[in-house]
N, C-alpha and C. Protein backbone atom coordinates (compact mmCIF):
# COMPACT_ATOMS: atom_id res chain seq x y z
N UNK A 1 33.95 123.59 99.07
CA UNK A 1 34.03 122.51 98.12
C UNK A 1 33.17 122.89 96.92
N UNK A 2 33.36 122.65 95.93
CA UNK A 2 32.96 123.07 94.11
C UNK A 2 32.11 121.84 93.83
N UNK A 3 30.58 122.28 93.82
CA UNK A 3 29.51 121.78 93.68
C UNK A 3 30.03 120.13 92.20
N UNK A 4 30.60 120.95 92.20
CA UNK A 4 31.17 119.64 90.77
C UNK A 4 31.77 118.46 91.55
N UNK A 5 32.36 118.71 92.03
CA UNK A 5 33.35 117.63 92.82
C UNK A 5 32.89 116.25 93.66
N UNK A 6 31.42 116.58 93.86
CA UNK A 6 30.29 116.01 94.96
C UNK A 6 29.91 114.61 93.93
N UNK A 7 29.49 113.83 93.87
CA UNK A 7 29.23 112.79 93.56
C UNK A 7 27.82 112.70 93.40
N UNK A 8 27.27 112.58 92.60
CA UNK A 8 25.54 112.19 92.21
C UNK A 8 25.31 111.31 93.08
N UNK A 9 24.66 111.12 93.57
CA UNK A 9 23.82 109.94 94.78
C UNK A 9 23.68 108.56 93.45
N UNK A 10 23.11 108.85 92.39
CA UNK A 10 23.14 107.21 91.71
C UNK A 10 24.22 107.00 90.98
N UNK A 11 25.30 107.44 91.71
CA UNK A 11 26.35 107.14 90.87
C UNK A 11 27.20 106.26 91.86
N UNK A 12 27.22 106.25 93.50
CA UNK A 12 27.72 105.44 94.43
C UNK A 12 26.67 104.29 94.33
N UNK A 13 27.40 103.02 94.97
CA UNK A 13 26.95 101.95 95.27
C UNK A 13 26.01 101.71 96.86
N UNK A 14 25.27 101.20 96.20
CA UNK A 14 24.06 100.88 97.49
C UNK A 14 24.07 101.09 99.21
N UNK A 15 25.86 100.45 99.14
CA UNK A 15 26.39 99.96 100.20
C UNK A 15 27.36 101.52 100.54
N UNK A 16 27.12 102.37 99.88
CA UNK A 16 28.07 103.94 100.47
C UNK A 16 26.85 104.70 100.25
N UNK A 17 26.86 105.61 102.14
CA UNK A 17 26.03 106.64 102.32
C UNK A 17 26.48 107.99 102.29
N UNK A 18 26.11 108.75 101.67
CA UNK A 18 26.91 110.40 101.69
C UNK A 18 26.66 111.19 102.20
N UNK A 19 27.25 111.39 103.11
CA UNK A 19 26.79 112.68 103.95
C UNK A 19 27.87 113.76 103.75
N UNK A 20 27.08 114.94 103.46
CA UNK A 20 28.20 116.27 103.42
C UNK A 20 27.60 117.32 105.06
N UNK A 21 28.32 117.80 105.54
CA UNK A 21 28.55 118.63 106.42
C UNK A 21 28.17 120.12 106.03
N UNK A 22 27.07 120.77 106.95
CA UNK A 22 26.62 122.08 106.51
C UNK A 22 27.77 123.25 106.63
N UNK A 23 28.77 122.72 107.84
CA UNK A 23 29.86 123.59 107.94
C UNK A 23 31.16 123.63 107.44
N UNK A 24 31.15 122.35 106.52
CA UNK A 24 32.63 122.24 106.24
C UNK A 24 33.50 121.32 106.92
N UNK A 25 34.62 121.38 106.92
CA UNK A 25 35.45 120.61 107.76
C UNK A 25 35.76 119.38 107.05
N UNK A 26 36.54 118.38 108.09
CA UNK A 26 37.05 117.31 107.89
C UNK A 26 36.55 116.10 109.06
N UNK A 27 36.41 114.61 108.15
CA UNK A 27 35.85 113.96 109.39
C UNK A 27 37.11 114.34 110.54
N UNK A 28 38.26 113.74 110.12
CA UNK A 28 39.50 113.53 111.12
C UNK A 28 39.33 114.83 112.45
N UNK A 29 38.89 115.74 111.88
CA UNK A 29 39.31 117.14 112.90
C UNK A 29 38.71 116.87 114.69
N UNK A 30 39.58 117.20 115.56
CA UNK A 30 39.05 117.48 116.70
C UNK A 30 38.19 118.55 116.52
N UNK A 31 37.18 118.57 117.72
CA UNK A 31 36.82 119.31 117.82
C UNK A 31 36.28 119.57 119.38
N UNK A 32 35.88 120.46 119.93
CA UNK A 32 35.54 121.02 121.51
C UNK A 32 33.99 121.25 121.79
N UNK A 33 33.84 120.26 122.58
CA UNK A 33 32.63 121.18 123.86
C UNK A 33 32.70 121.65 124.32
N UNK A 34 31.65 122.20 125.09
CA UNK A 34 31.24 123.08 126.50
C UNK A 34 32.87 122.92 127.23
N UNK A 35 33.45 124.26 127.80
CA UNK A 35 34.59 123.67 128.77
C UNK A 35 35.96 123.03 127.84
N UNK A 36 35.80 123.11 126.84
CA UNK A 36 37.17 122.47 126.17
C UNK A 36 37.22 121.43 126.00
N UNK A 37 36.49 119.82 126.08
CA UNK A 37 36.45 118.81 126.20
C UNK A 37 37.02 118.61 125.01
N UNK A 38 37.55 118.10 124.09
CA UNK A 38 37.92 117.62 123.18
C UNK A 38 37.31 116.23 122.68
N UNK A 39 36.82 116.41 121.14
CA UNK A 39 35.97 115.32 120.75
C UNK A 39 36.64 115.02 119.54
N UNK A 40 36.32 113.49 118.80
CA UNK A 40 36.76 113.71 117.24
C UNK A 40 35.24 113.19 116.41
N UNK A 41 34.76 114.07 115.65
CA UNK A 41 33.47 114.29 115.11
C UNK A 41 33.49 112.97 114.47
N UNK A 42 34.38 112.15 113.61
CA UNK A 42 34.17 110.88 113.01
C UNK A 42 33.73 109.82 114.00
N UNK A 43 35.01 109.97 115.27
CA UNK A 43 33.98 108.78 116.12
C UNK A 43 32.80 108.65 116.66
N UNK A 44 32.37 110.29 117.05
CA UNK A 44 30.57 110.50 116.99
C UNK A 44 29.38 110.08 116.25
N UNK A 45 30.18 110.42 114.87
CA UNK A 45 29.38 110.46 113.96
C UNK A 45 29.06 108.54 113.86
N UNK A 46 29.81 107.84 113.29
CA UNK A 46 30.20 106.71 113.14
C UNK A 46 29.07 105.46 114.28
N UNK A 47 29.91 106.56 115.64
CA UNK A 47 28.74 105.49 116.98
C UNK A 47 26.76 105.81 116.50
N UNK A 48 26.89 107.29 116.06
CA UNK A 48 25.14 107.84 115.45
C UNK A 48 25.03 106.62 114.38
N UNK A 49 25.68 106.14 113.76
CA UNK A 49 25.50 105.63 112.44
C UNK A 49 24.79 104.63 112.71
N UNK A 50 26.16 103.65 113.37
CA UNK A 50 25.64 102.20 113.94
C UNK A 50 24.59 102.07 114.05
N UNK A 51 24.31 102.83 115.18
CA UNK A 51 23.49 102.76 116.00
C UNK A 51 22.23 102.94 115.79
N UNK A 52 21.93 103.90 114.39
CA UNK A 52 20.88 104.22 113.13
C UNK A 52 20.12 102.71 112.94
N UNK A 53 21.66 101.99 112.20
CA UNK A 53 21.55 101.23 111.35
C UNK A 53 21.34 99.45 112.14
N UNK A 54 21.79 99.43 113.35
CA UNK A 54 21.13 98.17 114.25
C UNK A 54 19.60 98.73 114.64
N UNK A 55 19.22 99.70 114.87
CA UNK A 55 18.27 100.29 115.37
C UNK A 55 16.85 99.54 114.10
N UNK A 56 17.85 99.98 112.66
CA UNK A 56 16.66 100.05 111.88
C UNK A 56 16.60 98.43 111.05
N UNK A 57 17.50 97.74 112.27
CA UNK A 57 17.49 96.39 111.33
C UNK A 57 16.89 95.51 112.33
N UNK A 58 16.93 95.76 113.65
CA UNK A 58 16.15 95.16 115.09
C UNK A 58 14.53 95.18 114.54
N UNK A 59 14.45 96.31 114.32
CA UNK A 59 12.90 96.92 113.87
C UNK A 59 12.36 96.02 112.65
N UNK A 60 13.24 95.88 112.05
CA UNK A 60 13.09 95.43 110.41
C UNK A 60 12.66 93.52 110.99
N UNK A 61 13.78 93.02 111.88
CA UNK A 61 12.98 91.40 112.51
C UNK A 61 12.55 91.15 113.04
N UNK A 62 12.01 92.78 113.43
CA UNK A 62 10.92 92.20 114.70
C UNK A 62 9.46 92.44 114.40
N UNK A 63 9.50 93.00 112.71
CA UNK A 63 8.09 92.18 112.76
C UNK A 63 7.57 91.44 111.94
N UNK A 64 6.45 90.87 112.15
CA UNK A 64 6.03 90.08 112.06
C UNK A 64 6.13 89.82 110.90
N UNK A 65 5.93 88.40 110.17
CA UNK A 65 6.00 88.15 108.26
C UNK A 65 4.85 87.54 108.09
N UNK A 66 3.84 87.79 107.26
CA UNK A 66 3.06 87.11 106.62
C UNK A 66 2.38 85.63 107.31
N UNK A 67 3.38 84.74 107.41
CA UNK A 67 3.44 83.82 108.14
C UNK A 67 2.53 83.80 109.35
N UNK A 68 3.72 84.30 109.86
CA UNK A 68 3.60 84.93 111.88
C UNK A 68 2.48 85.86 111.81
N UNK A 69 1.92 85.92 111.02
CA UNK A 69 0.95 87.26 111.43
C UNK A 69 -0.44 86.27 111.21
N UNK A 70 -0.59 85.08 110.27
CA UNK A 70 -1.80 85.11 110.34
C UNK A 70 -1.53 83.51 111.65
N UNK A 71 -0.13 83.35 112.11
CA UNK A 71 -0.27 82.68 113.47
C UNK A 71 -0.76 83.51 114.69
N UNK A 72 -0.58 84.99 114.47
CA UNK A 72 -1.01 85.32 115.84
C UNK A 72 -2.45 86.23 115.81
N UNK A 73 -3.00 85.69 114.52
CA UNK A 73 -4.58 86.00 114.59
C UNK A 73 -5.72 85.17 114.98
């Protein structure tokens, strides 16, 4: 892919994250594990995402505010 083509990071909106791939490819592509297993890298990727992103929003209400903090001093 031609370094031109890539999109400036402040040029997307808040709400789109960019990730480029060190190897290339396509999300859609199968791809294989160990043994032949057959995987498709978007639905991997996608469940990592979520899972990022509940992870870092659980974290984000669970603590304490200003409030709550000088209740539990």
């Amino acid at each position: 892919m031609a370094a031109g083509i890539v999109p400036e990071v402040e040029a997307l909106s808040s709400h789109v994250t960019l990730e480029i791939a060190h190897n290339g490819g396509h999300v859609g592509f199968v791809s294989a594990r160990a043994l032949g297993q057959p995987y498709c890298w978007l639905e991997c990727r996608l469940t990592e995402y979520l899972h990022e992103a509940f992870e870092h929003q659980a974290r984000e209400h669970s603590r304490p505010g200003p409030a709550e903090r000088a209740q539990c001093a």
